[in-house]
PDB file of N, CA and C in Angstrom:
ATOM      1  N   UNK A   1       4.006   4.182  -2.376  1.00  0.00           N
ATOM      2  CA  UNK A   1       3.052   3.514  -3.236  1.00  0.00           C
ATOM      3  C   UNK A   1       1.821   3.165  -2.402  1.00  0.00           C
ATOM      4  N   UNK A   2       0.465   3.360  -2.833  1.00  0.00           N
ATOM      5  CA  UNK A   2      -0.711   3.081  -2.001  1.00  0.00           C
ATOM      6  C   UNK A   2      -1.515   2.550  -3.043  1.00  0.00           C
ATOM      7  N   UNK A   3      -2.250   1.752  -2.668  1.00  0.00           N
ATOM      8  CA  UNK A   3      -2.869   0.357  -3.260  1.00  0.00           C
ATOM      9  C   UNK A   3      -4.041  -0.158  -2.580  1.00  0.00           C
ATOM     10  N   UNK A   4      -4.703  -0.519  -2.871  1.00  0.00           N
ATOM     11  CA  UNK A   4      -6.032  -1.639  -2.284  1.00  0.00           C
ATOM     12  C   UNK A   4      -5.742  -2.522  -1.392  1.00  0.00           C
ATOM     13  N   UNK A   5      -5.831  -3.200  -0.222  1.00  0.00           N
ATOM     14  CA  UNK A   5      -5.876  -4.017   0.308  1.00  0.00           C
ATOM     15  C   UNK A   5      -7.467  -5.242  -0.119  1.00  0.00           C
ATOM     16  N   UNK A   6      -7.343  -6.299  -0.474  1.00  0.00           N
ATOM     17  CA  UNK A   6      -8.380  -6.875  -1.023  1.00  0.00           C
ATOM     18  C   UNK A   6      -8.056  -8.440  -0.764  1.00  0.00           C
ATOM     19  N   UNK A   7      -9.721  -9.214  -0.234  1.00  0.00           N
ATOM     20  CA  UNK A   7      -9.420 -10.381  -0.238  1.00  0.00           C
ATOM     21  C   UNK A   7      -9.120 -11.153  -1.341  1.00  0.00           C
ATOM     22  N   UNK A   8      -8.146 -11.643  -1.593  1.00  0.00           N
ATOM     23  CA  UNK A   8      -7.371 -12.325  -2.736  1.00  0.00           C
ATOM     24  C   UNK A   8      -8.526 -13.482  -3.484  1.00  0.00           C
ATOM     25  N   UNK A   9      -9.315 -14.109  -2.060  1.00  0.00           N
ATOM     26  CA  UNK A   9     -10.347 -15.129  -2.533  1.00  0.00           C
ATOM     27  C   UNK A   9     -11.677 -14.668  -3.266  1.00  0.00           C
ATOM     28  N   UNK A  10     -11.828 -13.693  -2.970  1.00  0.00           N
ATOM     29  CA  UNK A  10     -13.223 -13.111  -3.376  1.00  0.00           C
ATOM     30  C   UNK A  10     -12.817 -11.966  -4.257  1.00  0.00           C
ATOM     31  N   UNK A  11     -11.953 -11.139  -4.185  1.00  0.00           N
ATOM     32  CA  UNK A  11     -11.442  -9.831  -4.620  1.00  0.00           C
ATOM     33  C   UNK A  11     -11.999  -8.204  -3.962  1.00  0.00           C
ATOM     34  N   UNK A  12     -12.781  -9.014  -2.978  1.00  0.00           N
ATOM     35  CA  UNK A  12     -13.862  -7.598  -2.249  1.00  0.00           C
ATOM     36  C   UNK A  12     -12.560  -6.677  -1.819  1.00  0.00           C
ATOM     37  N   UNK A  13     -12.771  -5.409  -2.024  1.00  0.00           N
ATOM     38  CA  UNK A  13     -11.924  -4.594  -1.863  1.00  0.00           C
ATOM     39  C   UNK A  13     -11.880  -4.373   0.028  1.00  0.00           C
ATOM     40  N   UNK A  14     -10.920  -4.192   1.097  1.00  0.00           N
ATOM     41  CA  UNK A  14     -10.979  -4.189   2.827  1.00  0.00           C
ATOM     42  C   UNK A  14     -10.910  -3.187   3.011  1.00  0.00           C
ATOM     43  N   UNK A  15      -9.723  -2.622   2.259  1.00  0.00           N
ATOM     44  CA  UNK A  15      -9.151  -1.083   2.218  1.00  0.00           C
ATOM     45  C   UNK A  15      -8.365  -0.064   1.112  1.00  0.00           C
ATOM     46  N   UNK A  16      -9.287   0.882   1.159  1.00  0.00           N
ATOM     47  CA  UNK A  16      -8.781   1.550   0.086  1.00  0.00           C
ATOM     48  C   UNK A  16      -7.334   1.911  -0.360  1.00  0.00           C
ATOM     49  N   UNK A  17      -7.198   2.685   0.854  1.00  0.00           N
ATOM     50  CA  UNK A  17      -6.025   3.874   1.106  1.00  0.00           C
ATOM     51  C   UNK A  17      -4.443   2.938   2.167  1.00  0.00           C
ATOM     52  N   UNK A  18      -4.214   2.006   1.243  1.00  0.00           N
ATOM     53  CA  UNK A  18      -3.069   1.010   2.038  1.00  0.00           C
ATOM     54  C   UNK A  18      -1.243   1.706   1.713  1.00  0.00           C
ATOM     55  N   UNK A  19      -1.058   2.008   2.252  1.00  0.00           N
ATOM     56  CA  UNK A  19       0.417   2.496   1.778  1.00  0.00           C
ATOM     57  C   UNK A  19       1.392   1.170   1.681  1.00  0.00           C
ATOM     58  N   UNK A  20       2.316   1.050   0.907  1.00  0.00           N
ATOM     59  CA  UNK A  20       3.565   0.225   1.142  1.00  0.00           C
ATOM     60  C   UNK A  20       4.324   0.800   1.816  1.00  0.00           C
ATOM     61  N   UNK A  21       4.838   0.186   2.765  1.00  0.00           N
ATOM     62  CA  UNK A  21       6.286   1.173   3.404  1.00  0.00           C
ATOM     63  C   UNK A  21       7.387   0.204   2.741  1.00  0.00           C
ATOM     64  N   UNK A  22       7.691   1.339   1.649  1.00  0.00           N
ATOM     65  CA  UNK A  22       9.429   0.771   1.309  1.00  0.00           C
ATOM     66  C   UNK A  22      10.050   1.860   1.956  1.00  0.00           C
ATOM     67  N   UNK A  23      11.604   1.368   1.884  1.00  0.00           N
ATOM     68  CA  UNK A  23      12.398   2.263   1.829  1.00  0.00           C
ATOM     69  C   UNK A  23      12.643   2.562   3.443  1.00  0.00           C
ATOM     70  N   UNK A  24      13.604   2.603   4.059  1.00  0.00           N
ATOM     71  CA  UNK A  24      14.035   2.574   5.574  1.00  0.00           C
ATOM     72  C   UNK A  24      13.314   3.705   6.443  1.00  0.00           C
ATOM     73  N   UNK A  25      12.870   4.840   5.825  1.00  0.00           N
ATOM     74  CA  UNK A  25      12.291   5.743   6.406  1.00  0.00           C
ATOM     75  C   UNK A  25      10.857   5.349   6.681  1.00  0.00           C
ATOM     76  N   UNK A  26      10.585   4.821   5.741  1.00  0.00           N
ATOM     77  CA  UNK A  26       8.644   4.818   5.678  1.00  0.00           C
ATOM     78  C   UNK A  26       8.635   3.900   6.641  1.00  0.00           C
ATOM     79  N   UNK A  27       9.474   2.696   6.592  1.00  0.00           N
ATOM     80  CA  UNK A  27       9.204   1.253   7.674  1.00  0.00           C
ATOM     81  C   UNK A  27       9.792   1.895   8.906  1.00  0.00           C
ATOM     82  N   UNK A  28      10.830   2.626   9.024  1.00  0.00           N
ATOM     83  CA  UNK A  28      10.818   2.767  10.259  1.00  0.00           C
ATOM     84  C   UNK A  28       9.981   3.891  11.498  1.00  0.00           C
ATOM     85  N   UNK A  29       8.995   5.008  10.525  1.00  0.00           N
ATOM     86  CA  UNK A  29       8.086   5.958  11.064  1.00  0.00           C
ATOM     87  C   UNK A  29       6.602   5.301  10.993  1.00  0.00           C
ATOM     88  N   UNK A  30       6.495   4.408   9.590  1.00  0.00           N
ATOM     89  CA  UNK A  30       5.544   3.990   9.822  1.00  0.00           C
ATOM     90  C   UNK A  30       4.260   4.646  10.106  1.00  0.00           C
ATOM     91  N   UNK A  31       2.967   4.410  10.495  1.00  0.00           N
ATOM     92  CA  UNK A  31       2.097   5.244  11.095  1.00  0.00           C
ATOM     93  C   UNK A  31       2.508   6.777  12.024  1.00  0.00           C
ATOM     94  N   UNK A  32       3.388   6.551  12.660  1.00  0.00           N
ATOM     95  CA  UNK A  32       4.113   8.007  13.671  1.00  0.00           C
ATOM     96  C   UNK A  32       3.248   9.412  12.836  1.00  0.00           C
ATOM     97  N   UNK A  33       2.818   9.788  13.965  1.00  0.00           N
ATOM     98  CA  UNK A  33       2.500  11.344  13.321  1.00  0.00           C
ATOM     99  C   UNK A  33       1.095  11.335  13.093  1.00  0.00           C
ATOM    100  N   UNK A  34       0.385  10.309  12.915  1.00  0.00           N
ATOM    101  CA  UNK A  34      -0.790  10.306  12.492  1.00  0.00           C
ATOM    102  C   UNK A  34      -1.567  10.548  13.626  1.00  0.00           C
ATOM    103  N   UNK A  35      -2.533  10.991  14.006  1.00  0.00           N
ATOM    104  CA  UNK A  35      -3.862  11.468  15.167  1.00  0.00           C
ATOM    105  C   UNK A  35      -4.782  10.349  14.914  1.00  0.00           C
ATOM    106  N   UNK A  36      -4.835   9.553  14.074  1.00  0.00           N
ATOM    107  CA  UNK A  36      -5.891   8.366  13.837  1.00  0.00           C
ATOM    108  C   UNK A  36      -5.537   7.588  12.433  1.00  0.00           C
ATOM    109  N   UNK A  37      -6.216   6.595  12.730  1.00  0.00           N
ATOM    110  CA  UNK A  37      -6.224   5.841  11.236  1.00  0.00           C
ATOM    111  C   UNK A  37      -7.720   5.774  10.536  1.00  0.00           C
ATOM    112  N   UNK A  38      -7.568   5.862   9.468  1.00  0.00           N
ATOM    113  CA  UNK A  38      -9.620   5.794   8.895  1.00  0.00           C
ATOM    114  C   UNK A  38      -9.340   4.520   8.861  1.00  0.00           C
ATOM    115  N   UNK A  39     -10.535   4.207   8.709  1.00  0.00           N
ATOM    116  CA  UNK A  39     -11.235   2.984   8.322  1.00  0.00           C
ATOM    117  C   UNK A  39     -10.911   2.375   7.293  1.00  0.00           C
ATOM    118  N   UNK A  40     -10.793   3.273   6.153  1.00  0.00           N
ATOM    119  CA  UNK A  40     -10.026   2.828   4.946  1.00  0.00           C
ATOM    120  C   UNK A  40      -8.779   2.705   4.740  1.00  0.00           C
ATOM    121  N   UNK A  41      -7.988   3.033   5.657  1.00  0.00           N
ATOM    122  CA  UNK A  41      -6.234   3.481   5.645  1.00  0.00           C
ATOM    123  C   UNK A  41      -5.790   1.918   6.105  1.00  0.00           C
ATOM    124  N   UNK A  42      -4.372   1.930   5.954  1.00  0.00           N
ATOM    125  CA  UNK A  42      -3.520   0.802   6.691  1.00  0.00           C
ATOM    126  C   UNK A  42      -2.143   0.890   5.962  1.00  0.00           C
ATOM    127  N   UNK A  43      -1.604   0.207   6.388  1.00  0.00           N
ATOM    128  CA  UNK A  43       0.231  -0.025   5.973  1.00  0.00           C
ATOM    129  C   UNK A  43      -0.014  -1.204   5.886  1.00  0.00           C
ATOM    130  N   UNK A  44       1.513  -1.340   4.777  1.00  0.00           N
ATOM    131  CA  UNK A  44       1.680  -3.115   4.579  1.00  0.00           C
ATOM    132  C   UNK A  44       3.536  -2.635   4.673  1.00  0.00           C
ATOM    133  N   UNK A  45       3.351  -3.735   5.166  1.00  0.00           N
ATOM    134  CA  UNK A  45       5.549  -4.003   5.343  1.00  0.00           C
ATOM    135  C   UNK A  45       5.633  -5.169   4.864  1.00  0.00           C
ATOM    136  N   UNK A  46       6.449  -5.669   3.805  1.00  0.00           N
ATOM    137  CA  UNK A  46       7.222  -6.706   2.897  1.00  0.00           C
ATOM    138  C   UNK A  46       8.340  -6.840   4.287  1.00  0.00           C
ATOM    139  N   UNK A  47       8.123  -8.134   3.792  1.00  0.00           N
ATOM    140  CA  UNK A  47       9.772  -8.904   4.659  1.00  0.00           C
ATOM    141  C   UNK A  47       9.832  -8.386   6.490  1.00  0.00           C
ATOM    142  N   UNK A  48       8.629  -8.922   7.030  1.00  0.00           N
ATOM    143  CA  UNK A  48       8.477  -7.794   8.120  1.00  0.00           C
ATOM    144  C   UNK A  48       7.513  -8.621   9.082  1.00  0.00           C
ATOM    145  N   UNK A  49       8.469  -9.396   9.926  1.00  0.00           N
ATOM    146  CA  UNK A  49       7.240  -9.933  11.327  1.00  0.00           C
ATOM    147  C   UNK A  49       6.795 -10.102  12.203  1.00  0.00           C
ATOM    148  N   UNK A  50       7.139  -8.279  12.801  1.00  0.00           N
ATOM    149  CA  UNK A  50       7.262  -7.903  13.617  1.00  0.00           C
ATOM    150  C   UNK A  50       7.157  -5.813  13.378  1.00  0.00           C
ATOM    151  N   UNK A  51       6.033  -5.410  14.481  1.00  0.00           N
ATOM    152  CA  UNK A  51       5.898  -3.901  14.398  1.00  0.00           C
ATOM    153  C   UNK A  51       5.744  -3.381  15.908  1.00  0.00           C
ATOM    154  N   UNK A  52       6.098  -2.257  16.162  1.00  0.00           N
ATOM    155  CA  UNK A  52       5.411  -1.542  17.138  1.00  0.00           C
ATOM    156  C   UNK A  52       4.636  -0.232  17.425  1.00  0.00           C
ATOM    157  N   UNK A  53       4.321  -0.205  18.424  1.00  0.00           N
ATOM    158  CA  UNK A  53       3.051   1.042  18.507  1.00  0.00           C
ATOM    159  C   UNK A  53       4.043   2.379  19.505  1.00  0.00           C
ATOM    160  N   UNK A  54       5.471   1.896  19.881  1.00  0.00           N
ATOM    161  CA  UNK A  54       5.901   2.952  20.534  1.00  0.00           C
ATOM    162  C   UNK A  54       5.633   4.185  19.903  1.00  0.00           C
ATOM    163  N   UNK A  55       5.404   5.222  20.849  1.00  0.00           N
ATOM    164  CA  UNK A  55       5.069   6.914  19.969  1.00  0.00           C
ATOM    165  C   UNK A  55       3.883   7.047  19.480  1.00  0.00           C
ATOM    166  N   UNK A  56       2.902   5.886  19.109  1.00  0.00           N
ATOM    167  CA  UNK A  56       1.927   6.236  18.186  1.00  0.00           C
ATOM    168  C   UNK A  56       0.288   6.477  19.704  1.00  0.00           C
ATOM    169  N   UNK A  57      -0.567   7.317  18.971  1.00  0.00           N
ATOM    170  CA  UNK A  57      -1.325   7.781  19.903  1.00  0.00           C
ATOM    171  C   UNK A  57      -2.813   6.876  19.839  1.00  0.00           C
ATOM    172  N   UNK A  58      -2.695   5.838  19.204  1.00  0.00           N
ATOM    173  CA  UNK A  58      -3.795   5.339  18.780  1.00  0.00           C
ATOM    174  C   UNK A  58      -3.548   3.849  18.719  1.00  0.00           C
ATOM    175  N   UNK A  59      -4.661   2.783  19.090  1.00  0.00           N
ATOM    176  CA  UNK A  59      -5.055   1.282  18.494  1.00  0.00           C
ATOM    177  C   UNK A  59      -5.098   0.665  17.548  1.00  0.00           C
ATOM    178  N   UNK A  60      -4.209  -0.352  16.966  1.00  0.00           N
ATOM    179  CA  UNK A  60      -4.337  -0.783  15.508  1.00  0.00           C
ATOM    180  C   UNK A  60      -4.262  -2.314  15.913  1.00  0.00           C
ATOM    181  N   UNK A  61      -5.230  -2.922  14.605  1.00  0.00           N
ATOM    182  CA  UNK A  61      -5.008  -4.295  14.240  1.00  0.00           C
ATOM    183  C   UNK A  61      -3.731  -4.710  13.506  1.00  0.00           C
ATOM    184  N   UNK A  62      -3.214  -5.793  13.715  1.00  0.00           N
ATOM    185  CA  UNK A  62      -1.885  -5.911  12.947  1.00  0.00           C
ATOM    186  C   UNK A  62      -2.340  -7.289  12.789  1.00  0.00           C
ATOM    187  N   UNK A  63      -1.843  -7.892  11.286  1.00  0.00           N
ATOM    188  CA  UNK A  63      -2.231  -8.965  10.527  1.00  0.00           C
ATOM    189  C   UNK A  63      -0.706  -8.900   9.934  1.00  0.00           C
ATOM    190  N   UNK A  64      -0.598 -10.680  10.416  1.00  0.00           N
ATOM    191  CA  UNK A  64       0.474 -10.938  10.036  1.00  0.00           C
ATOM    192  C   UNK A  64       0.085 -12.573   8.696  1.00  0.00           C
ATOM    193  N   UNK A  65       0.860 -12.381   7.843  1.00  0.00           N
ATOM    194  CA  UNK A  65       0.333 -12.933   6.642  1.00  0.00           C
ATOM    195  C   UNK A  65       2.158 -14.075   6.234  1.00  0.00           C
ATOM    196  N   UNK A  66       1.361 -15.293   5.589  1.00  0.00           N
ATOM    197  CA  UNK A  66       2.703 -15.809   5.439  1.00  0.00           C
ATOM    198  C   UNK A  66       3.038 -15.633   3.584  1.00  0.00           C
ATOM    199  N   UNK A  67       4.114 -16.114   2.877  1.00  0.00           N
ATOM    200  CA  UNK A  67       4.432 -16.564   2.016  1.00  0.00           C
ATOM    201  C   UNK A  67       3.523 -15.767   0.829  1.00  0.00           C
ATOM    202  N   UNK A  68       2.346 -16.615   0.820  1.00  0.00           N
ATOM    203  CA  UNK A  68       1.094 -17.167  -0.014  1.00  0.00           C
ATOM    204  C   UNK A  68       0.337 -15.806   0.500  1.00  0.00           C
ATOM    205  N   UNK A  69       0.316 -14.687   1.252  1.00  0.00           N
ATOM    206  CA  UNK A  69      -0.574 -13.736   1.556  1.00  0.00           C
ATOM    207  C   UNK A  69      -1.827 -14.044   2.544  1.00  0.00           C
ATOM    208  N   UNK A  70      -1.487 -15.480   3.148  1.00  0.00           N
ATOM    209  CA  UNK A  70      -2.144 -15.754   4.184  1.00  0.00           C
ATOM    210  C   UNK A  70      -2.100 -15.427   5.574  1.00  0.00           C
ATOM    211  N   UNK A  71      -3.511 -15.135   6.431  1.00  0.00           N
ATOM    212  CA  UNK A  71      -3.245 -14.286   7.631  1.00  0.00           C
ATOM    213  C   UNK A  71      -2.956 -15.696   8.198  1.00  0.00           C
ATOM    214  N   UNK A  72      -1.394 -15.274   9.284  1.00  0.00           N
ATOM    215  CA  UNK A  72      -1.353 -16.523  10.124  1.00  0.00           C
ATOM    216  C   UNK A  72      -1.976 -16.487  11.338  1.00  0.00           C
ATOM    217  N   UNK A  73      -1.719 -14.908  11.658  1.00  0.00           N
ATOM    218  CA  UNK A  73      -2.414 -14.405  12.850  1.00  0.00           C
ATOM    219  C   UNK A  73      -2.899 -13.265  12.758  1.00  0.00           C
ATOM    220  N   UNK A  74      -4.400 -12.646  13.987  1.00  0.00           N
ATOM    221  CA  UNK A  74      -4.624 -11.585  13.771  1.00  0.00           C
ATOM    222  C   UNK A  74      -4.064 -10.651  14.951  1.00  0.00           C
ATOM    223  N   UNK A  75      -3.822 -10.072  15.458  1.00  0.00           N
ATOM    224  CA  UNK A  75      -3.578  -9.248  16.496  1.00  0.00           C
ATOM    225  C   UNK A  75      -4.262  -8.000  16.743  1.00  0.00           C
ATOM    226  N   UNK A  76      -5.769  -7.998  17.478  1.00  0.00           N
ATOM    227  CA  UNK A  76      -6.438  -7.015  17.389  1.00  0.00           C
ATOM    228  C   UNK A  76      -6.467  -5.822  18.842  1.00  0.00           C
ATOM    229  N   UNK A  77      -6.539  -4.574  17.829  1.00  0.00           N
ATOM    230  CA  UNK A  77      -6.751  -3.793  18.890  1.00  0.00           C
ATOM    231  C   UNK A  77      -5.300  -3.485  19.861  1.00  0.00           C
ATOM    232  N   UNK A  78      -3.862  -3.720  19.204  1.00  0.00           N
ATOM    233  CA  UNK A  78      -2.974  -3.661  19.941  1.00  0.00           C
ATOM    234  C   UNK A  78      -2.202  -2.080  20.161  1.00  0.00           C
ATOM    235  N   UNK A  79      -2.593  -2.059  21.751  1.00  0.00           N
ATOM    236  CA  UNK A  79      -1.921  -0.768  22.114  1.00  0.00           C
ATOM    237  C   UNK A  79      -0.902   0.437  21.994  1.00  0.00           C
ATOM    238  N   UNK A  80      -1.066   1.676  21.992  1.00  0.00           N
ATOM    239  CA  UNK A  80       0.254   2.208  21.962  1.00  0.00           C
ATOM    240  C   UNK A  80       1.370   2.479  22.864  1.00  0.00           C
ATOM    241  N   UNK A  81       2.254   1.817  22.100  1.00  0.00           N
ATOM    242  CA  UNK A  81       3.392   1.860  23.355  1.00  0.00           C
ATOM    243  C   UNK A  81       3.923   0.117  23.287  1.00  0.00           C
ATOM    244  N   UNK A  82       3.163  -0.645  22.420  1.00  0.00           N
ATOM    245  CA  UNK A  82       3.329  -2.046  22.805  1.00  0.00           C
ATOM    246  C   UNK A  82       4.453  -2.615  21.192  1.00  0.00           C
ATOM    247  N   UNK A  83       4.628  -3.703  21.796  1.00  0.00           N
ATOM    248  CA  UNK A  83       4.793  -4.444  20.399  1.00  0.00           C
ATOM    249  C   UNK A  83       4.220  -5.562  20.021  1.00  0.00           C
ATOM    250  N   UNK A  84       4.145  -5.849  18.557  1.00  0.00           N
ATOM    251  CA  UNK A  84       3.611  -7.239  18.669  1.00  0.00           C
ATOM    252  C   UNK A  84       4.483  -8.268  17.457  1.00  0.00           C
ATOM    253  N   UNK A  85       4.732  -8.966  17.457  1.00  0.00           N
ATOM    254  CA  UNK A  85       5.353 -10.064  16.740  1.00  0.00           C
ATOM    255  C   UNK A  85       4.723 -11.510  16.427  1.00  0.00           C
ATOM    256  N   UNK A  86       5.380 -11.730  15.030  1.00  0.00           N
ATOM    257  CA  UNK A  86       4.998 -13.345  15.382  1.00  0.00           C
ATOM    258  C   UNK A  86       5.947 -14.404  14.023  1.00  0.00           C
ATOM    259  N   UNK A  87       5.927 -15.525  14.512  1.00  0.00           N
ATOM    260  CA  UNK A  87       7.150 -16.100  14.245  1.00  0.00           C
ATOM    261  C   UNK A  87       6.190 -17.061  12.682  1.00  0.00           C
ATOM    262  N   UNK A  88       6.869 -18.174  12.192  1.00  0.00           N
ATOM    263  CA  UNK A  88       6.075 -19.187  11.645  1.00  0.00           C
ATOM    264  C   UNK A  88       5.797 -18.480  10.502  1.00  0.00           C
ATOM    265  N   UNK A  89       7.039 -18.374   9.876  1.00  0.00           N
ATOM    266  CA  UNK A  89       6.991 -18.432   8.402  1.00  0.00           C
ATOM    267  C   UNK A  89       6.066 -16.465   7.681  1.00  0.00           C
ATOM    268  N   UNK A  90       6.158 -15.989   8.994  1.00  0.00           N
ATOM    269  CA  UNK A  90       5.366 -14.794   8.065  1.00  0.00           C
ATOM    270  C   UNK A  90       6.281 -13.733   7.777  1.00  0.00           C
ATOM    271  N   UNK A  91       5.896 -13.296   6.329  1.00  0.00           N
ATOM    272  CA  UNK A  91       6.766 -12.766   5.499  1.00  0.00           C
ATOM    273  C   UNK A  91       6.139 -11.012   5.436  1.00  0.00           C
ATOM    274  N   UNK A  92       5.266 -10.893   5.914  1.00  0.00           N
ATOM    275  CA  UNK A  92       4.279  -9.551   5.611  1.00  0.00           C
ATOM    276  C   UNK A  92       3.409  -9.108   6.621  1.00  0.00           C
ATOM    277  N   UNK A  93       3.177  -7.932   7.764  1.00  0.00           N
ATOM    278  CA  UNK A  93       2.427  -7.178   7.803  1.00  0.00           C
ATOM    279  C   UNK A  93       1.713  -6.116   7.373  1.00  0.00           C
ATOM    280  N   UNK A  94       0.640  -6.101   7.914  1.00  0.00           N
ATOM    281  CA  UNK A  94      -0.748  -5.203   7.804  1.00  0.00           C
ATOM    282  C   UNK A  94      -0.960  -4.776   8.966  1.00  0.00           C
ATOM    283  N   UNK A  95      -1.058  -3.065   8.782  1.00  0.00           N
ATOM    284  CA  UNK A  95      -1.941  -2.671   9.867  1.00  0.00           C
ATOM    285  C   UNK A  95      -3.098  -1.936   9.628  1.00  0.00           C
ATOM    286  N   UNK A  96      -4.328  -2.358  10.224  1.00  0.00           N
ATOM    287  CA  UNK A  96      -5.292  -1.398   9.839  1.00  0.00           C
ATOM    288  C   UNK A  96      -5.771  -0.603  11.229  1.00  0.00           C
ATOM    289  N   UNK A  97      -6.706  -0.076  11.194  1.00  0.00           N
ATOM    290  CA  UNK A  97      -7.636   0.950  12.489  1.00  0.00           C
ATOM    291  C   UNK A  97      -8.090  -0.550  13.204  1.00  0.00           C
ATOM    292  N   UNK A  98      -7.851  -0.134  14.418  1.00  0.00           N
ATOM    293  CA  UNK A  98      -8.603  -1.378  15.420  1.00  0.00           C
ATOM    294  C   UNK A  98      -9.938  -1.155  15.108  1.00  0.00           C
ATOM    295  N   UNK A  99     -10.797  -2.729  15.230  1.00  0.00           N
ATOM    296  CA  UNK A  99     -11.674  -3.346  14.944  1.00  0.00           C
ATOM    297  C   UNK A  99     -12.032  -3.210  13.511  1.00  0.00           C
ATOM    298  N   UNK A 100     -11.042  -3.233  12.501  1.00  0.00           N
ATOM    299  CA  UNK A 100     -11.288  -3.597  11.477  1.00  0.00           C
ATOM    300  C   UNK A 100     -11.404  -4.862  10.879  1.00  0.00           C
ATOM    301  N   UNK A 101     -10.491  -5.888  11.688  1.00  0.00           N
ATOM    302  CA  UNK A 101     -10.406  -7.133  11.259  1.00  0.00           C
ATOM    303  C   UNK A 101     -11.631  -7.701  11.854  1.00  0.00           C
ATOM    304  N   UNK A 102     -11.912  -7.218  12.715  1.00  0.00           N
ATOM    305  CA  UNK A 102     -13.419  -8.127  13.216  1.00  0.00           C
ATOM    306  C   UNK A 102     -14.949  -7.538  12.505  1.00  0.00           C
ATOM    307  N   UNK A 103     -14.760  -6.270  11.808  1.00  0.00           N
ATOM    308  CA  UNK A 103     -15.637  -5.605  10.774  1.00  0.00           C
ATOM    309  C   UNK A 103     -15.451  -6.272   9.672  1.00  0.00           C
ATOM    310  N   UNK A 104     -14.224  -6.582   8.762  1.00  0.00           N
ATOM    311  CA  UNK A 104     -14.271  -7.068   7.595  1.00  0.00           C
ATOM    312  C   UNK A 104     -14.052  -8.549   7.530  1.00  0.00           C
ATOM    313  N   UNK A 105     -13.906  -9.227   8.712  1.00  0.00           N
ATOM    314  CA  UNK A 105     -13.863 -10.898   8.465  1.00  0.00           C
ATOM    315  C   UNK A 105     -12.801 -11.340   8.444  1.00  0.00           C
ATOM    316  N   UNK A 106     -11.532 -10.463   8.618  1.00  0.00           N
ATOM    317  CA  UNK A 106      -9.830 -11.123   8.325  1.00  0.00           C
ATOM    318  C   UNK A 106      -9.791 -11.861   9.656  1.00  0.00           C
ATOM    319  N   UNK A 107      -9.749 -12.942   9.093  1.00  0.00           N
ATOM    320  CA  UNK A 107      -8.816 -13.808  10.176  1.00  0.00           C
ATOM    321  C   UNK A 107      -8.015 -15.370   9.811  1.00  0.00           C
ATOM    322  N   UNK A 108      -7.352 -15.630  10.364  1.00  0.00           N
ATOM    323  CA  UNK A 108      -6.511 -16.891  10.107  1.00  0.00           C
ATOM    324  C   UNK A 108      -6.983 -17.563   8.910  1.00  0.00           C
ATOM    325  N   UNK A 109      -6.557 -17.699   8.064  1.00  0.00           N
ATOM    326  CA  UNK A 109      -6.421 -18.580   7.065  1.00  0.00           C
ATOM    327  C   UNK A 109      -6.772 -17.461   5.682  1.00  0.00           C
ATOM    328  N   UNK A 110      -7.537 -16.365   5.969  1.00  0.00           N
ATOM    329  CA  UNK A 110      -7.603 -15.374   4.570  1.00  0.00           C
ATOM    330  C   UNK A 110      -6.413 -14.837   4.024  1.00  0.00           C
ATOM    331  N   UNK A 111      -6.680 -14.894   2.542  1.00  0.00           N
ATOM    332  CA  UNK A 111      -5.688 -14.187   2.124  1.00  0.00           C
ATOM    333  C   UNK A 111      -5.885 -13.031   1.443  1.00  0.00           C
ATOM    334  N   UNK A 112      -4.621 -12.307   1.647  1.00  0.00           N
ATOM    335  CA  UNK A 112      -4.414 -10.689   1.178  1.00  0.00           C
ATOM    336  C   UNK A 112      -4.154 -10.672   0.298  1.00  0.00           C
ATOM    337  N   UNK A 113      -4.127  -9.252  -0.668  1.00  0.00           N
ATOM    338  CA  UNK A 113      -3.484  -9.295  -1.507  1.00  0.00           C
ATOM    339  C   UNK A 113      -3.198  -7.465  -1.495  1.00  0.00           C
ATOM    340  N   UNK A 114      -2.735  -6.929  -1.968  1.00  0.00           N
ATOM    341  CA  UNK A 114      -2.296  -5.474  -2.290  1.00  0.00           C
ATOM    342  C   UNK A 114      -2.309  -5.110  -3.789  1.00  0.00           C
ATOM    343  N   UNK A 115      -3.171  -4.929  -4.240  1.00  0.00           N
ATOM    344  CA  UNK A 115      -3.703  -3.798  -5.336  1.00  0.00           C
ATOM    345  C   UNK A 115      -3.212  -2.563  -5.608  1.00  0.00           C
ATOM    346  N   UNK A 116      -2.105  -2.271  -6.419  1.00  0.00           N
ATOM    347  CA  UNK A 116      -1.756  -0.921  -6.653  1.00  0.00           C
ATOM    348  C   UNK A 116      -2.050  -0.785  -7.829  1.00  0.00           C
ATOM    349  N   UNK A 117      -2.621   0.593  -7.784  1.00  0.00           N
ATOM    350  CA  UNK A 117      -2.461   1.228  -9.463  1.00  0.00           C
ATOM    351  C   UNK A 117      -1.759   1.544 -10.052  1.00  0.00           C
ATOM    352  N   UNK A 118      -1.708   1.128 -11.717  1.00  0.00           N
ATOM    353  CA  UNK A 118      -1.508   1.394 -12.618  1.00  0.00           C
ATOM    354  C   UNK A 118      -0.751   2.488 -12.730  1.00  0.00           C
ATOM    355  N   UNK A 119       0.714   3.104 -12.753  1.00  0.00           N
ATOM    356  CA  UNK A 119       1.023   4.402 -13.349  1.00  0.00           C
ATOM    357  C   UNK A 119       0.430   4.774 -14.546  1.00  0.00           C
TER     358      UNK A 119
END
């Protein structure tokens, strides 16, 4: 399923092209395979607070969001090969292309939301 990423407060659309990873395969390949992320691309993981960059060839922001779709933290620009985590109630990551969160304004206290279309 791929959906909008959008600030919940304003409704400005962040990112177009957001995939959900359900399902044990998608969360566990995740980005893998990809040569880059656009600008418009990112993943979201439900129930998830904690990701890594092992295998992957490229830099991503990871936004970790609580409950309510709030970022608790941002984690920018984190390496491949690394991991990143974070504790305190967050229920949801986001990853987008590094330096996106410092292009579109996400940081601590915004909230997300995920926009899918309509079948």
């Amino acid at each position: 399923m791929t959906g909008a990423l959008v600030d919940a407060g304003s409704g400005r659309v962040l990112a177009r092209r957001v995939v959900r990873a359900t399902g044990p395969l998608r969360r566990t390949f995740g980005l893998l395979g990809r040569g880059a992320l656009g600008a418009d691309d990112g993943m979201w993981f439900d129930g998830c607070a904690a990701v890594h960059t092992v295998g992957m060839r490229f830099s991503i922001d990871v936004v970790f969001l609580d409950e309510r779709g709030a970022v608790v933290r941002v984690d920018a620009g984190v390496a491949p090969w690394r991991a990143a985590r974070c504790g305190g109630g967050v229920r949801t990551v986001v990853e987008l292309a590094a330096g996106s969160c410092a292009r579109l304004g996400i940081a601590a206290g915004t909230r997300l939301a995920l926009q899918c279309a309509s079948p």
